[in-house]
Protein backbone atom coordinates (compact mmCIF):
# COMPACT_ATOMS: atom_id res chain seq x y z
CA UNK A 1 -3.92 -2.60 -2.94
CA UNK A 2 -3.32 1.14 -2.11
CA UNK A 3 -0.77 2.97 -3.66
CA UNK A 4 0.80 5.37 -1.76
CA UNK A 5 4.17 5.84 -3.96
CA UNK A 6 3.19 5.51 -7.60
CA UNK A 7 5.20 5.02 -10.01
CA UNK A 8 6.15 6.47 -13.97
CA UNK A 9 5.00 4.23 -16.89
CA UNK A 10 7.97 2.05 -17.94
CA UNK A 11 9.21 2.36 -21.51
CA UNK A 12 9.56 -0.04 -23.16
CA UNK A 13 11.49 -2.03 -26.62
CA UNK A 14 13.15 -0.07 -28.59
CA UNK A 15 11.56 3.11 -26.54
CA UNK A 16 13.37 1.98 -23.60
CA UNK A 17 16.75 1.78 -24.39
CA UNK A 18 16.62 4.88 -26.26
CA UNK A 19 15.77 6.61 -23.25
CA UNK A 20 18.41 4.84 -21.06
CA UNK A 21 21.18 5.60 -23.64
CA UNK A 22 19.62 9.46 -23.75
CA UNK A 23 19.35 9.90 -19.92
CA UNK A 24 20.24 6.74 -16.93
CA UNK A 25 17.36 9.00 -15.04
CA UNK A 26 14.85 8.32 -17.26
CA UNK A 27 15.05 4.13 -16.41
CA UNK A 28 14.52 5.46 -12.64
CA UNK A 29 11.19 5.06 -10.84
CA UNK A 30 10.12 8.07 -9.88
CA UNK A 31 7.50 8.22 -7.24
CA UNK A 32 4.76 10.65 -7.19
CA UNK A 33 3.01 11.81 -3.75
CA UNK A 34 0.52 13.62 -3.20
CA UNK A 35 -0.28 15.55 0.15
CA UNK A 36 -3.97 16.13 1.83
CA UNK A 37 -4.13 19.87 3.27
CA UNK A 38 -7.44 22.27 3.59
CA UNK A 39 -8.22 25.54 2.28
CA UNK A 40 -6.01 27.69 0.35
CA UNK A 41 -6.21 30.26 3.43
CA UNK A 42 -5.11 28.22 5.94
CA UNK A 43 -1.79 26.74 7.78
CA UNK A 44 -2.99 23.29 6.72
CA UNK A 45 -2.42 24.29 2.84
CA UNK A 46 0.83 26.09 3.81
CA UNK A 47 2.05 22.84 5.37
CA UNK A 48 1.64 20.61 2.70
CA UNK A 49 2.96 22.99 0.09
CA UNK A 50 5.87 23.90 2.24
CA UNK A 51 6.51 20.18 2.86
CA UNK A 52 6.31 19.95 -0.75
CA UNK A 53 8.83 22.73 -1.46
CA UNK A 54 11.49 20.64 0.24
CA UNK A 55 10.82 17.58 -0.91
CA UNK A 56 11.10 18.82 -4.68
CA UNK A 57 14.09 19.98 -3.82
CA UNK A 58 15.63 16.40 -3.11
CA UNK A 59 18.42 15.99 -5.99
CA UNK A 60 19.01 12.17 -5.39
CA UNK A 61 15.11 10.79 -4.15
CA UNK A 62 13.56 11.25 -7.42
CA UNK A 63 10.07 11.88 -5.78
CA UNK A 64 7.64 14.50 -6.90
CA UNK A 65 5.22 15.88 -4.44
CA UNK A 66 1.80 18.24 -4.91
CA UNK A 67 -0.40 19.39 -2.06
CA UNK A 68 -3.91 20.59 -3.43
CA UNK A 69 -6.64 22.19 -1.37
CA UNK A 70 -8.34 19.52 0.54
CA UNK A 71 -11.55 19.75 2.23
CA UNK A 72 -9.39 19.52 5.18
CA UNK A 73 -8.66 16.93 8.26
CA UNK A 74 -11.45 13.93 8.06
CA UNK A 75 -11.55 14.64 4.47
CA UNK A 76 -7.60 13.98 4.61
CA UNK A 77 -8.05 10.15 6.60
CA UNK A 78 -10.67 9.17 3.79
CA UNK A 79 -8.48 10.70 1.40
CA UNK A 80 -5.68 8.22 2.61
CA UNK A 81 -8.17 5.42 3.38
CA UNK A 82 -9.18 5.24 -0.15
CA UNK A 83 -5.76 5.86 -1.51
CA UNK A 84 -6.41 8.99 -3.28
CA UNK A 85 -3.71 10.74 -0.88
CA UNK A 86 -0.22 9.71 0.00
CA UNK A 87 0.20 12.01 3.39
CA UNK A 88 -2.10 14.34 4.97
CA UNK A 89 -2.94 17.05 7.62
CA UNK A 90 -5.29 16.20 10.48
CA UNK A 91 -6.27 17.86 13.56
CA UNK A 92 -4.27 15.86 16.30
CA UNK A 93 -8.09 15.28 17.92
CA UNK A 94 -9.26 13.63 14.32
CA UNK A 95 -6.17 11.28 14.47
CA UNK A 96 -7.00 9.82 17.59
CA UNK A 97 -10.60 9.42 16.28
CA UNK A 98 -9.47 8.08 13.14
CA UNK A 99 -7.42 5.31 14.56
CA UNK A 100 -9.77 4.32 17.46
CA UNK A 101 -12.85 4.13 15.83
CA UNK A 102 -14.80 7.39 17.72
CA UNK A 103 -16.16 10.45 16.37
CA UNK A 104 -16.77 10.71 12.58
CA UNK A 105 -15.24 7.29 12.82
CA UNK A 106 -17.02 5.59 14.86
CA UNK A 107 -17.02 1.62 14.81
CA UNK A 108 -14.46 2.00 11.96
CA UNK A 109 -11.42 2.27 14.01
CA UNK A 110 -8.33 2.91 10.89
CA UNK A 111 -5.16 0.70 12.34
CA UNK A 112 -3.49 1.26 8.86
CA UNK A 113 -2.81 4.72 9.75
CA UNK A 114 0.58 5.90 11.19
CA UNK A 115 1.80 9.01 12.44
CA UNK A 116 4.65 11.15 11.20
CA UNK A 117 5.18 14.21 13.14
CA UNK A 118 3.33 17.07 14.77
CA UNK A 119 3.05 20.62 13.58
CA UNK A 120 1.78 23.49 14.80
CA UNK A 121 -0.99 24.18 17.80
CA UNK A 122 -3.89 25.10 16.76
CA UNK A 123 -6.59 26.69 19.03
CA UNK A 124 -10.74 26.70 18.29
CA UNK A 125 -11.26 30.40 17.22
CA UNK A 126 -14.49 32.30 17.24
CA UNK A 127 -14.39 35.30 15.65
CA UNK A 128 -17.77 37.47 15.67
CA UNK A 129 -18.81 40.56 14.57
CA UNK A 130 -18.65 43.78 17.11
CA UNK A 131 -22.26 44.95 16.57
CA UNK A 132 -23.60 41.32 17.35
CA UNK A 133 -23.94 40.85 20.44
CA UNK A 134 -21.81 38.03 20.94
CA UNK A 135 -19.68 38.32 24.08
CA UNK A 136 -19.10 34.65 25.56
CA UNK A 137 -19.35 31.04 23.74
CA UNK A 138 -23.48 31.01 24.99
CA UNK A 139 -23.98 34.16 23.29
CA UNK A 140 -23.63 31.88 20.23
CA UNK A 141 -26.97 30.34 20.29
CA UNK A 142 -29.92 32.26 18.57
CA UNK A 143 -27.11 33.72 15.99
CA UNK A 144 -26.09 32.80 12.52
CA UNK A 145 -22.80 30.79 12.86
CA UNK A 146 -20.55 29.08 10.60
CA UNK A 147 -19.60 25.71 12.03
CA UNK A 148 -17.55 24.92 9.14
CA UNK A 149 -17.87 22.38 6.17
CA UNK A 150 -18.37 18.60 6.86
CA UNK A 151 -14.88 17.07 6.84
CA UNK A 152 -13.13 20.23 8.27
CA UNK A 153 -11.52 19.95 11.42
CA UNK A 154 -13.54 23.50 12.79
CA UNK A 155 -16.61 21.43 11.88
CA UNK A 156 -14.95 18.18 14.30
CA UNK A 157 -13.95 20.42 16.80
CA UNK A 158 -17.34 22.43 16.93
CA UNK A 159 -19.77 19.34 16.95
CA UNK A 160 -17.47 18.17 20.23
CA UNK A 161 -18.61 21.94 21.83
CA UNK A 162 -22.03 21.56 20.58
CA UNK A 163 -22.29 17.76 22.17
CA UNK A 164 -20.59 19.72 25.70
CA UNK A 165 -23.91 22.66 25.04
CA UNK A 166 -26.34 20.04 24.18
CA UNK A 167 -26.54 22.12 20.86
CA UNK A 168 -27.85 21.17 17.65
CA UNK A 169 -27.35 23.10 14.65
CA UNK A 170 -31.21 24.47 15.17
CA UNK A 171 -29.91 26.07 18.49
CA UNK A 172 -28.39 28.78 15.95
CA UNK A 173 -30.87 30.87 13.65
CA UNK A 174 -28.22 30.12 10.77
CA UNK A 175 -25.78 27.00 11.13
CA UNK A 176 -23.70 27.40 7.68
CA UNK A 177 -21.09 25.18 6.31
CA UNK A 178 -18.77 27.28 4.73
CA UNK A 179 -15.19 26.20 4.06
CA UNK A 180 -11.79 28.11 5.29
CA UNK A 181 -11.73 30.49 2.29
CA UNK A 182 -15.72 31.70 2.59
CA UNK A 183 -15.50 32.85 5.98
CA UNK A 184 -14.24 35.91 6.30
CA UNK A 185 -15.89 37.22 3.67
CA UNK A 186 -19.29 36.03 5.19
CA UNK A 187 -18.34 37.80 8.11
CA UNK A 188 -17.43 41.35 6.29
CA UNK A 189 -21.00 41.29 4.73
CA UNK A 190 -22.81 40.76 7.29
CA UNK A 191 -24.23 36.86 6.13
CA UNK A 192 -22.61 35.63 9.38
CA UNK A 193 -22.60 36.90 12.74
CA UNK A 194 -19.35 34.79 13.43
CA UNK A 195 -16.93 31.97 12.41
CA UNK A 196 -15.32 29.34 13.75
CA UNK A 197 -11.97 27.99 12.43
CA UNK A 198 -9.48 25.92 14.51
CA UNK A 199 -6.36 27.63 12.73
CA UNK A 200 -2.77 28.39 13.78
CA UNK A 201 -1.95 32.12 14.30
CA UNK A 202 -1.05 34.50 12.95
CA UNK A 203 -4.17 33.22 10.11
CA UNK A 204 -4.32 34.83 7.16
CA UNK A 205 -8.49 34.57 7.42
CA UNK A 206 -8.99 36.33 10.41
CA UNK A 207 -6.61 38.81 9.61
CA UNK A 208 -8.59 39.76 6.38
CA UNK A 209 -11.87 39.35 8.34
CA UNK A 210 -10.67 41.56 11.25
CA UNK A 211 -9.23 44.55 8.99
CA UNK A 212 -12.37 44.14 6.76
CA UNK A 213 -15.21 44.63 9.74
CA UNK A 214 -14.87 45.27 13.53
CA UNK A 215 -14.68 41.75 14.86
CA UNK A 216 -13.78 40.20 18.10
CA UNK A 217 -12.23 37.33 19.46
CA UNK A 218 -14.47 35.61 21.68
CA UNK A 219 -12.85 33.40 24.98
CA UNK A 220 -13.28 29.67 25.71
CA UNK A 221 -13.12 29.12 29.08
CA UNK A 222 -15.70 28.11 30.97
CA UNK A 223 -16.80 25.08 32.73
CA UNK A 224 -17.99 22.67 29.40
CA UNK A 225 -14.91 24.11 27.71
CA UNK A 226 -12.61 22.98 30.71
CA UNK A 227 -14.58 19.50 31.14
CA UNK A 228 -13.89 18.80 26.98
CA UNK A 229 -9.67 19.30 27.97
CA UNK A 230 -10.08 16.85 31.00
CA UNK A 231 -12.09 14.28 29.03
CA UNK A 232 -9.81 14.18 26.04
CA UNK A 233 -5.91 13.82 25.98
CA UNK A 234 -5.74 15.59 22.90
CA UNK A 235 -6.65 18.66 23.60
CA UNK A 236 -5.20 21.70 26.01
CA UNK A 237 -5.86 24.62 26.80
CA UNK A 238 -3.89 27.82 24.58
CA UNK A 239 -3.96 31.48 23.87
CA UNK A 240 -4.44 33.44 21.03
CA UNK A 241 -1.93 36.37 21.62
CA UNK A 242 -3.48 40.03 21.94
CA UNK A 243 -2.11 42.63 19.82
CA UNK A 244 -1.49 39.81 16.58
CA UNK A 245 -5.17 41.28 14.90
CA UNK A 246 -6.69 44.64 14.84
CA UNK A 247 -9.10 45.63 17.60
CA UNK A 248 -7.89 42.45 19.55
CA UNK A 249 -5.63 44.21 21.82
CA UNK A 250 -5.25 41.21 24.78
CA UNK A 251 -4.64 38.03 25.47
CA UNK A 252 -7.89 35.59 24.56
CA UNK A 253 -7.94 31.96 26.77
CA UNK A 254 -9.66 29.19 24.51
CA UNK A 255 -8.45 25.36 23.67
CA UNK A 256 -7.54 23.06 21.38
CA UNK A 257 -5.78 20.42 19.08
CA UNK A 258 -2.65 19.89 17.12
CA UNK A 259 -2.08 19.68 13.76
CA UNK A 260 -0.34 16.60 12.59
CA UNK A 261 1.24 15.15 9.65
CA UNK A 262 -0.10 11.65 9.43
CA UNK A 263 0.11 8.31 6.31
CA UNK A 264 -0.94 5.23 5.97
CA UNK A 265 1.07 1.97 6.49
CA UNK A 266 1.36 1.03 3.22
CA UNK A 267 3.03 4.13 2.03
CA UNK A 268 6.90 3.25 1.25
CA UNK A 269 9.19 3.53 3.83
CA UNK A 270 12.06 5.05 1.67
CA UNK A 271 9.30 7.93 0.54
CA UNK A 272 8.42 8.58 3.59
CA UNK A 273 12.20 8.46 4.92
CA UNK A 274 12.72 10.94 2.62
CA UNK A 275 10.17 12.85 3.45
CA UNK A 276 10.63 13.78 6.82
CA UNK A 277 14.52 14.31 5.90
CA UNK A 278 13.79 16.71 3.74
CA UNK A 279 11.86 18.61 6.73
CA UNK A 280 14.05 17.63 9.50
CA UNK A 281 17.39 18.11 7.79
CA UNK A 282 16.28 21.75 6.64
CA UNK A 283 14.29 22.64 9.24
CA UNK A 284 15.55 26.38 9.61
CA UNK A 285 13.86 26.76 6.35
CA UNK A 286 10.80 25.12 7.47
CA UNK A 287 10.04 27.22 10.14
CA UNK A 288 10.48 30.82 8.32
CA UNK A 289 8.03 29.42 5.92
CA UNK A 290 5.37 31.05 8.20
CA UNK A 291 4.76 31.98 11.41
CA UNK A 292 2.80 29.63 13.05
CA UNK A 293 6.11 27.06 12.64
CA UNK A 294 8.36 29.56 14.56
CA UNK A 295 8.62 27.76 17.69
CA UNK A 296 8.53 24.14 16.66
CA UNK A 297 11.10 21.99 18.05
CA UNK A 298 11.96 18.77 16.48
CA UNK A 299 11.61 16.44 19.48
CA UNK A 300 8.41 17.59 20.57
CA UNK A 301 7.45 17.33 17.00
CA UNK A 302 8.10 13.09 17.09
CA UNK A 303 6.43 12.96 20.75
CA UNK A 304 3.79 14.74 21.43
CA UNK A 305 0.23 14.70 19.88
CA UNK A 306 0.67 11.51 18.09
CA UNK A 307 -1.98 8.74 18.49
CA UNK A 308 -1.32 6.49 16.04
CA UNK A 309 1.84 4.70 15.62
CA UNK A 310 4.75 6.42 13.86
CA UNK A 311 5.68 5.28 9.84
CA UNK A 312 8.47 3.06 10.16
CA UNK A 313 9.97 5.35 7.72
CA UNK A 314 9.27 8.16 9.72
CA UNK A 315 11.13 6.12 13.05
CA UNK A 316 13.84 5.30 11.36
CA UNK A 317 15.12 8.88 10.60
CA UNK A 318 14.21 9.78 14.00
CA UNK A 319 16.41 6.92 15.53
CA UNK A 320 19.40 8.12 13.54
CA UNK A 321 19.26 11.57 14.99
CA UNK A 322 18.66 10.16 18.65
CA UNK A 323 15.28 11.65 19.26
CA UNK A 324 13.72 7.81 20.17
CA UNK A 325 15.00 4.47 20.90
């Protein structure tokens, strides 16, 4: 059996009722969790440690939470398949693919997994270098790209645009796999001539990478990029704001996924009660915890972008504040 809420070694004999005598706490189960995210640069790590942050501060729940560095979303569903991870981040496109058996997933469809609320939006973004030559998405091929690592959700996203090409990674003259906090560096010395990253913004990695070397913002918008939103529910269409990274002055149309907060359906109810509580019930805090959380709103949150059924734990907080039946 999985465990999703472990639990500290008893005491016991003599031990035992030392320690119940010294502190009633002590007797207490306390539950540990701990929380899939993606590289330290990212909104995925920010989300699990800021998730984290409130949870710790829960005076009467007695859980403890981490949220290391993950190699981000279908790392996250094997993480929680295997029971290594209590809660994760996923791209909202890798949750659908998760629990229907498609993509990375495919004939393995995971009906253990449950939803627990969406986060922030989070467009594909292609970032390349000014002097190379890259002006639209086709201007890719020939060039030395970074399609992410394997298990990213950048990597996910970018195999789905390569399938729409009729890519392969020999279409590029370099097709590396570098991970969230490699890129932008890459890109500054000239190992890359651009990244992709399917990020919230403001991103902390193409802000370095844009005020390190003249780099652009390149648009998603043409025909494959418009049949991929028709095809799939999960994704829409978005845009990066101009003016939010230097020498990126306007508006730039691409697409893409959510990022959700998803568990498994073994995972306790009271934990992940608890959980979402500890978001929901400070959730002014939440969203100054970075900027890509600004504009959430709670019942879009519980609605939208969720494939997978909700936690029961999850539900049940939502039913007390009225935002489902």
């Amino acid at each position: 059996m999985k465990r999703h809420a472990f639990t500290a070694t008893a005491f016991t004999g003599a031990l035992l009722s030392t320690a119940m005598i010294a502190s009633p706490a002590v007797a207490q189960d306390q539950k540990f969790i701990t929380i899939g995210t993606g590289g330290q640069t990212g909104v995925y790590y920010v989300v699990g440690q800021s998730v984290c942050r409130l949870v710790n501060r829960l005076e009467d729940a007695n859980i403890k939470c981490n949220a290391p560095s993950t190699g981000g979303s279908v790392a996250n569903i094997n993480g929680l398949k295997s029971g290594e991870l209590d809660m994760g981040v996923v791209q909202s496109d890798v949750q659908y693919q998760a629990y229907h058996g498609t993509g990375n997933f495919e004939g393995d469809p995971y009906k253990e997994l449950r939803a627990v609320f969406r986060v922030h939006g989070e467009p594909l973004t292609i970032l390349a270098r000014a002097d190379s030559g890259i002006e639209t998405l086709d201007d890719l091929a020939g060039k030395r790209v970074n399609i992410g690592n394997p298990g990213s959700g950048q990597r996910n996203t970018m195999e789905v645009v390569m399938d729409a090409k009729g890519w392969t990674v020999d279409t590029f003259s370099l097709a590396s796999q570098l991970d969230a906090a490699e890129m932008a560096s890459a890109l500054a010395d000239n190992n890359i001539d651009a990244m992709a990253y399917v990020v919230g913004h403001p991103n902390g990695a193409i802000q370095e990478a844009t005020t390190t070397v003249d780099a652009k913002l390149i648009p998603l918008n043409d025909e494959d990029i418009q049949a991929i939103v028709e095809e799939y529910p999960y994704y829409s269409t978005s845009v990066i704001p101009g003016g939010i990274y230097k020498g990126n002055p306007d508006d730039v149309e691409t697409f893409g996924v959510a990022a959700t907060f998803v568990t498994d359906a073994d995972t306790s109810e009271e934990v992940v009660y608890q959980t979402v509580k500890a978001i929901f019930d400070n959730f002014d805090r939440f969203k100054q915890l970075h900027p890509a959380f600004a504009n959430l709103n709670p019942e879009e949150m519980v609605s939208q972008g969720l494939s997978a059924p909700l936690h029961e734990g999850a539900a049940r907080y939502y039913r007390e504040q009225g935002w489902i039946e």
